[in-house]
Protein backbone atom coordinates (compact mmCIF):
# COMPACT_ATOMS: atom_id res chain seq x y z
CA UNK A 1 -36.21 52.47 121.43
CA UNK A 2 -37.68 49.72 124.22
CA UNK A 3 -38.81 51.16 127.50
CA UNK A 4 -35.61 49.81 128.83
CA UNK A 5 -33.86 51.64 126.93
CA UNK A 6 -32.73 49.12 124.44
CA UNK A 7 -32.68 48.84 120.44
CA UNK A 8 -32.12 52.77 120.49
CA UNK A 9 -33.27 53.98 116.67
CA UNK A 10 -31.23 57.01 114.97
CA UNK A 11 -34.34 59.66 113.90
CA UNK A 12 -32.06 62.32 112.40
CA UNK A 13 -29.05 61.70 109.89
CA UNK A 14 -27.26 65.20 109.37
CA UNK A 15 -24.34 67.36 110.52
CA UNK A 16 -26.20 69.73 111.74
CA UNK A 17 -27.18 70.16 115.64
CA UNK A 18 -30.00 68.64 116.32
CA UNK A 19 -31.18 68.78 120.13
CA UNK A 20 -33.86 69.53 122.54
CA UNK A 21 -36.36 66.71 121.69
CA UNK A 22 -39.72 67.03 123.57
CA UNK A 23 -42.75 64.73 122.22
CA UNK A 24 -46.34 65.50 121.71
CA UNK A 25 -48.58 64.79 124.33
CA UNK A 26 -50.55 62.66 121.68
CA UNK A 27 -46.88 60.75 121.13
CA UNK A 28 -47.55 61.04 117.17
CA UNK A 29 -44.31 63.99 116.92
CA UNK A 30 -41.72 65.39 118.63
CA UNK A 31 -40.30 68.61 118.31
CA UNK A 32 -36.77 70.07 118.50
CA UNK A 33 -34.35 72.69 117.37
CA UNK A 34 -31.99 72.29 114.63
CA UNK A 35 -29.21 74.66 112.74
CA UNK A 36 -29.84 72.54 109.39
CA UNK A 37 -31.03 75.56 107.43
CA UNK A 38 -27.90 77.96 108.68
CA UNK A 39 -29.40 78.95 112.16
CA UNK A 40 -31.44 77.80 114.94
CA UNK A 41 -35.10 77.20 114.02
CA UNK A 42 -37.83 74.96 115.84
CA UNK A 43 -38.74 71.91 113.91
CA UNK A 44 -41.03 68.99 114.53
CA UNK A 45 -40.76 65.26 112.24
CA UNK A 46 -43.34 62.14 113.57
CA UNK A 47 -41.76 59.70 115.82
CA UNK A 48 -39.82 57.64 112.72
CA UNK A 49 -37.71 60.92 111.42
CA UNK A 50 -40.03 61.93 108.47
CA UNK A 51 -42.23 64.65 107.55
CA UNK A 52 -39.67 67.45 108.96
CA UNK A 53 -41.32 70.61 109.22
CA UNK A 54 -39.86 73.83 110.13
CA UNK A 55 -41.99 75.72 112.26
CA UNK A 56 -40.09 78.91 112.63
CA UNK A 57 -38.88 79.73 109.63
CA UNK A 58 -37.15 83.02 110.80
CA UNK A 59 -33.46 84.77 110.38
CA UNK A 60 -33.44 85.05 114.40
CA UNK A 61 -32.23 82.04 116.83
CA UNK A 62 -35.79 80.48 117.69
CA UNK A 63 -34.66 77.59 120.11
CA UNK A 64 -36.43 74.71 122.37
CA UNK A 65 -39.81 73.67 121.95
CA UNK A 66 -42.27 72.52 124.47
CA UNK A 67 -45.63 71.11 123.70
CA UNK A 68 -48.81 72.43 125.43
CA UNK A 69 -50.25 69.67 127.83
CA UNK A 70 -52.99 69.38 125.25
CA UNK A 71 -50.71 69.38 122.10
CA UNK A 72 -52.05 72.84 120.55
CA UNK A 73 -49.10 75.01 121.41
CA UNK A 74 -45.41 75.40 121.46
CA UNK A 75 -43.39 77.77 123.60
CA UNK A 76 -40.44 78.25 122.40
CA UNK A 77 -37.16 81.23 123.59
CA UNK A 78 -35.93 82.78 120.38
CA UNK A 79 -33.60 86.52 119.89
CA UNK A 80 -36.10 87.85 117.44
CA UNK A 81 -36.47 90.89 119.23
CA UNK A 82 -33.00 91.77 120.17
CA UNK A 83 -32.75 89.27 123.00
CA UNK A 84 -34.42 85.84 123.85
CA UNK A 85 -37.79 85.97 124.89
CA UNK A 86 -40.46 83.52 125.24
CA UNK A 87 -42.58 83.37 123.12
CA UNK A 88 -45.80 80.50 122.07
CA UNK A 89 -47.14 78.97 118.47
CA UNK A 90 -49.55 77.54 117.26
CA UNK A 91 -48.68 73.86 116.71
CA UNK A 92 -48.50 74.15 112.89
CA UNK A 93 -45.93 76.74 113.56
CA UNK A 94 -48.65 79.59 113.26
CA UNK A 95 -49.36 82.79 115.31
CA UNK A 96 -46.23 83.36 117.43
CA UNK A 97 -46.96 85.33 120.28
CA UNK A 98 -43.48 87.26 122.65
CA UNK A 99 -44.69 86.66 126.48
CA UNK A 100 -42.31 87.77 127.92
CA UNK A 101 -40.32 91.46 127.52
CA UNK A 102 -37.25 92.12 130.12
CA UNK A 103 -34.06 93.45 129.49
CA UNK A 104 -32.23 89.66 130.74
CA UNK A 105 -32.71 86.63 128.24
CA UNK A 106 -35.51 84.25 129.50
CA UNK A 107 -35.12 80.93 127.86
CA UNK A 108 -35.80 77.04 128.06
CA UNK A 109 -40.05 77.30 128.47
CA UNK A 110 -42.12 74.71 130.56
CA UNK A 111 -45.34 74.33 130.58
CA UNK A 112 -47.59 73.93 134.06
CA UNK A 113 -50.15 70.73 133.66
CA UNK A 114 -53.09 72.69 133.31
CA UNK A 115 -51.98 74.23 130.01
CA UNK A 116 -52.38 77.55 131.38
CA UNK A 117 -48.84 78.99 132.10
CA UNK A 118 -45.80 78.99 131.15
CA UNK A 119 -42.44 79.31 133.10
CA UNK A 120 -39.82 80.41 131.62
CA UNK A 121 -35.93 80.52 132.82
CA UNK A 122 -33.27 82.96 132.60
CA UNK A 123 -30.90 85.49 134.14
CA UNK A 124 -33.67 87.25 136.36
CA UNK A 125 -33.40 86.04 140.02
CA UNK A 126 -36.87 85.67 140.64
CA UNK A 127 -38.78 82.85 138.99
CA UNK A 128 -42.54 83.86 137.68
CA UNK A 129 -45.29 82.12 135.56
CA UNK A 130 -47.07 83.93 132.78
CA UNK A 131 -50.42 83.22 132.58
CA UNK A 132 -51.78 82.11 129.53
CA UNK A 133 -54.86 84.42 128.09
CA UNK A 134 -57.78 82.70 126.17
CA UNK A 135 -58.99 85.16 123.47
């Protein structure tokens, strides 16, 4: 697609859902979730529709998909542990990591510029940032 928003260019042809697009920092993929293989699962494809990878590869609903401001991790929500949680990847869909842990869902992760933290969103009145920990 232009800037303007002209010459728009299908990327996936499917019946499945396919929704939540959020690109790379780098702009070389984009990532998003998808019900193609039965249920929800994170995917990413490069910026013309190919190479389709799916990160999550997992029987629970693993939704969303935010890059990392430098392009090394996704946070993703998925019900893997009985409810949604957030929870972060490696890029390659690799070490998946549950930050958060409270009885409400938290969903729909976003990452603060300085790569750091991670805020999620959900049913708990009180918004808070988890803090990302270098190992």
């Amino acid at each position: 697609m232009d800037a303007d928003g002209a010459n728009p260019v299908r990327l996936t042809n499917n019946p499945a859902l396919d929704a939540w697009p959020d690109w790379s920092p780098d702009g070389t993929k984009i990532t998003f979730k998808s019900d193609r293989d039965g249920n929800l699962e994170c995917y990413t494809m490069n910026t013309e529709g190919k190479n389709l990878i799916n990160l999550t590869k997992s029987p629970a609903s693993d939704e969303g998909g935010a890059w990392s401001p430098d392009g090394t991790k996704i946070a993703f929500d998925s019900d893997r542990d009985g409810n949604f949680e957030i929870y972060v990847m490696d890029a390659d869909g690799t070490n998946p990591v549950r930050l958060t842990n409270n009885p409400a869902d938290d969903y729909f992760p976003v990452w603060f510029p300085e790569a750091k933290r991670v805020q999620p969103q959900g049913k708990l009145a009180t918004m808070w940032a988890i803090v990302k920990q270098s190992r």
